[in-house]
C-alpha atoms as a PDB file:
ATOM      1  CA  UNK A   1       7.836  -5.766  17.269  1.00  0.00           C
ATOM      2  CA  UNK A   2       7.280  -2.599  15.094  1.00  0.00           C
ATOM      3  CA  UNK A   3       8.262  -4.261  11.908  1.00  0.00           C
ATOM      4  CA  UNK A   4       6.539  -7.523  12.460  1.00  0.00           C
ATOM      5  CA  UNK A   5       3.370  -6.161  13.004  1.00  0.00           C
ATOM      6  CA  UNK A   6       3.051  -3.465  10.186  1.00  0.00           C
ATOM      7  CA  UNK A   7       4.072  -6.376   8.079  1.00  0.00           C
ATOM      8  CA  UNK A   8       0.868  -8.637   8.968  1.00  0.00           C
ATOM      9  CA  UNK A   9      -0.839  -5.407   8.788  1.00  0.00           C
ATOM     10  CA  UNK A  10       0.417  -4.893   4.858  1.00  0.00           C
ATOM     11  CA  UNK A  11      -0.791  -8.911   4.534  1.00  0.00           C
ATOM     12  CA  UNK A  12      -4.059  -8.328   5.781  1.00  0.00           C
ATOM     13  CA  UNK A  13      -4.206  -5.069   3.829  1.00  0.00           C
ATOM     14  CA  UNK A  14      -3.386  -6.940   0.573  1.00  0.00           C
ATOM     15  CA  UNK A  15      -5.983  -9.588   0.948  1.00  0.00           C
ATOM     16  CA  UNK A  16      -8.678  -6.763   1.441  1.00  0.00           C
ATOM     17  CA  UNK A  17      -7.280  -4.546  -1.491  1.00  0.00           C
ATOM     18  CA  UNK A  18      -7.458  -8.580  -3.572  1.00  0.00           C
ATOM     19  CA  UNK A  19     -11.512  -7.667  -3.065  1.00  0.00           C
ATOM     20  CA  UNK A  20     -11.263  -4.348  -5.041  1.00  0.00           C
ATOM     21  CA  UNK A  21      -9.416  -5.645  -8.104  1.00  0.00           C
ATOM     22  CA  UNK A  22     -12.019  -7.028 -10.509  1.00  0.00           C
ATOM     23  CA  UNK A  23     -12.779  -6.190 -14.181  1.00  0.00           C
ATOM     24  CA  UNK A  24     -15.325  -7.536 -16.896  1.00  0.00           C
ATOM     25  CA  UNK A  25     -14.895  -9.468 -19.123  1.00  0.00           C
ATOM     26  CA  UNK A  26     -13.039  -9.016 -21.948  1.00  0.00           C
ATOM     27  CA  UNK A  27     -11.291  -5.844 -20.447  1.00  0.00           C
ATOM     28  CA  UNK A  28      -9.169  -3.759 -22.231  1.00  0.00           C
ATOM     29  CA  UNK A  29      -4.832  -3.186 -21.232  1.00  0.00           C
ATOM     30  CA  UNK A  30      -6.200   0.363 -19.562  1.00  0.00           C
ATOM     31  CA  UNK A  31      -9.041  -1.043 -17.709  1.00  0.00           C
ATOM     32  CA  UNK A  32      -6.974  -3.706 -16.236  1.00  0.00           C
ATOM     33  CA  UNK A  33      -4.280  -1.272 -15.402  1.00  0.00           C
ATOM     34  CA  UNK A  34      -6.913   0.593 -13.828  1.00  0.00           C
ATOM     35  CA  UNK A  35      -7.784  -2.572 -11.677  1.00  0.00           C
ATOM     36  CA  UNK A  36      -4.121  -3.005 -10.686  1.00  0.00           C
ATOM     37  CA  UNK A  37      -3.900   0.489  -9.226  1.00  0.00           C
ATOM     38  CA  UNK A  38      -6.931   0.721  -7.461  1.00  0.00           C
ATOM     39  CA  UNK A  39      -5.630  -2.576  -5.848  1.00  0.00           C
ATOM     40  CA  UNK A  40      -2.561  -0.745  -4.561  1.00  0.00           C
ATOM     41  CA  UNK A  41      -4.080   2.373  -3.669  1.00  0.00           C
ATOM     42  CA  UNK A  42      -6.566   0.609  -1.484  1.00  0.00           C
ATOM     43  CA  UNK A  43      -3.839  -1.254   0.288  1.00  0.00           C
ATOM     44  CA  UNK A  44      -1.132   1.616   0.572  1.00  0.00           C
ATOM     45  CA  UNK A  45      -4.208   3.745   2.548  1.00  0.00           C
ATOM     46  CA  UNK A  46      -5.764   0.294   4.289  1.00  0.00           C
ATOM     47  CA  UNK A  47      -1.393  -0.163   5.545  1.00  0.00           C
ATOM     48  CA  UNK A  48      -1.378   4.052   6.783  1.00  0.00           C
ATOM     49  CA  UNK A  49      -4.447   3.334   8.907  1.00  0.00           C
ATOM     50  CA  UNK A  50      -2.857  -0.269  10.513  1.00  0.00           C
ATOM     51  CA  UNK A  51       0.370   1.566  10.495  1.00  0.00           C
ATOM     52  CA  UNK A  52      -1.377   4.924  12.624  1.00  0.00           C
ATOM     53  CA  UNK A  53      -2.936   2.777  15.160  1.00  0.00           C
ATOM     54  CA  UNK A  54       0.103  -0.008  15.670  1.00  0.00           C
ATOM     55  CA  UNK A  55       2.277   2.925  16.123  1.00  0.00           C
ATOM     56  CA  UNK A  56      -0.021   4.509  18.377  1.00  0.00           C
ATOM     57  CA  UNK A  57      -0.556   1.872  20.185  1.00  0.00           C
ATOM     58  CA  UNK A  58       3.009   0.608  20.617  1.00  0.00           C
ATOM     59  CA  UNK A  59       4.504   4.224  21.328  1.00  0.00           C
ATOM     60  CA  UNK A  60       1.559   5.097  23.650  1.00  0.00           C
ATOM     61  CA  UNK A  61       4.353   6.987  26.469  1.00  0.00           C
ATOM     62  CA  UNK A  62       6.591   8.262  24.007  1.00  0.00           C
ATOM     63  CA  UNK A  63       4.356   9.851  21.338  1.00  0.00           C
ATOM     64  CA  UNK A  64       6.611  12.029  19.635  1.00  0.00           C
ATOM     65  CA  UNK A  65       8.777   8.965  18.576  1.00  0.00           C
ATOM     66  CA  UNK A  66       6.166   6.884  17.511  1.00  0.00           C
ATOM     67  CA  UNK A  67       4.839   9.212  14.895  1.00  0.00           C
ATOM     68  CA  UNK A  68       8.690  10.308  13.820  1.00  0.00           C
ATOM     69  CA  UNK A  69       8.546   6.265  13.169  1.00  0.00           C
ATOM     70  CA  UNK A  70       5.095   6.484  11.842  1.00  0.00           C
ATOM     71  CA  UNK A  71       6.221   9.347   8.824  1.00  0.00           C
ATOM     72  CA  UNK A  72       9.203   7.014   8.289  1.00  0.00           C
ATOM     73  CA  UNK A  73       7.258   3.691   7.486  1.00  0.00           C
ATOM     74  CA  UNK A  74       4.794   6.767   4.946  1.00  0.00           C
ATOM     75  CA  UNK A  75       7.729   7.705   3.171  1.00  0.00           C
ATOM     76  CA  UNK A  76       8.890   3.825   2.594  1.00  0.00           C
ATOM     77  CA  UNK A  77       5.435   3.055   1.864  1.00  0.00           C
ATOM     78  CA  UNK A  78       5.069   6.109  -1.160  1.00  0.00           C
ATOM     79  CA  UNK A  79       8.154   5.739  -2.287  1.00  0.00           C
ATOM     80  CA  UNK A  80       7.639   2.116  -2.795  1.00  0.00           C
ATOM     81  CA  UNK A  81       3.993   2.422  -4.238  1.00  0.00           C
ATOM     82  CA  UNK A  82       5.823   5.074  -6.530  1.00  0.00           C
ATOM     83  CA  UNK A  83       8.455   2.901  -7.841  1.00  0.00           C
ATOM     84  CA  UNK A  84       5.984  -0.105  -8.432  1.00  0.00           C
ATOM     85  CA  UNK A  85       4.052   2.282 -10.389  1.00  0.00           C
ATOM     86  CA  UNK A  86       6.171   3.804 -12.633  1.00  0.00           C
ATOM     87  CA  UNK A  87       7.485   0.554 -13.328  1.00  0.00           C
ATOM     88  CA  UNK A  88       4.326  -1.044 -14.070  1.00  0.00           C
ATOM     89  CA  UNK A  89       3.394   1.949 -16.577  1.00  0.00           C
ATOM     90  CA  UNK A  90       6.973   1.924 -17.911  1.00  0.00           C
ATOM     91  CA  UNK A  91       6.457  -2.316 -18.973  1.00  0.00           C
ATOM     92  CA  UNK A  92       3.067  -1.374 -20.251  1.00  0.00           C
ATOM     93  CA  UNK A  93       4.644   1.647 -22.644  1.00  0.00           C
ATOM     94  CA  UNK A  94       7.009  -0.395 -23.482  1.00  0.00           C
ATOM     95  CA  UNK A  95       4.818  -3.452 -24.532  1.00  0.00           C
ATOM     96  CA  UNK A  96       2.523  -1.062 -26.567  1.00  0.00           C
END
């Protein structure tokens, strides 16, 4: 059930972290970069928090395993915020 639900948690944390991206108008490449990233931020911490209290929850007897699961779905979750983001700044280098 693990996967399932931290998945509808990252859905619910993306249509939140929609919300937070917003610029003016006529916005500048870095401003709207800036917009993009403060998107993912907001849903990368809004997932940790869904993904601290489903594991909690679900691993309420065996505590010790549920947070060994909880620093695995972290890890996925930087290392996956990490590679979006150095792509995304390696398209915009590259467009400029």
């Amino acid at each position: 059930m693990l996967p399932f639900w931290v998945a509808g948690a990252g859905i619910i944390a993306s249509i939140i972290a929609f919300f937070f991206v917003g610029t003016k108008d006529g916005a500048n490449q870095k401003e709207l970069m800036f917009a993009l990233h403060k998107g993912t931020i907001v849903a990368s911490v809004l997932v940790v928090a869904f993904a601290s209290v489903i594991t909690n929850f679900l691993f309420q007897d065996r505590e010790d395993y549920g947070w060994r699961v909880f620093s695995c779905i972290c890890i996925g979750l930087f290392a996956g915020v990490l590679i979006g983001q150095v792509s995304l700044t390696s398209m915009t280098a590259i467009r400029t």
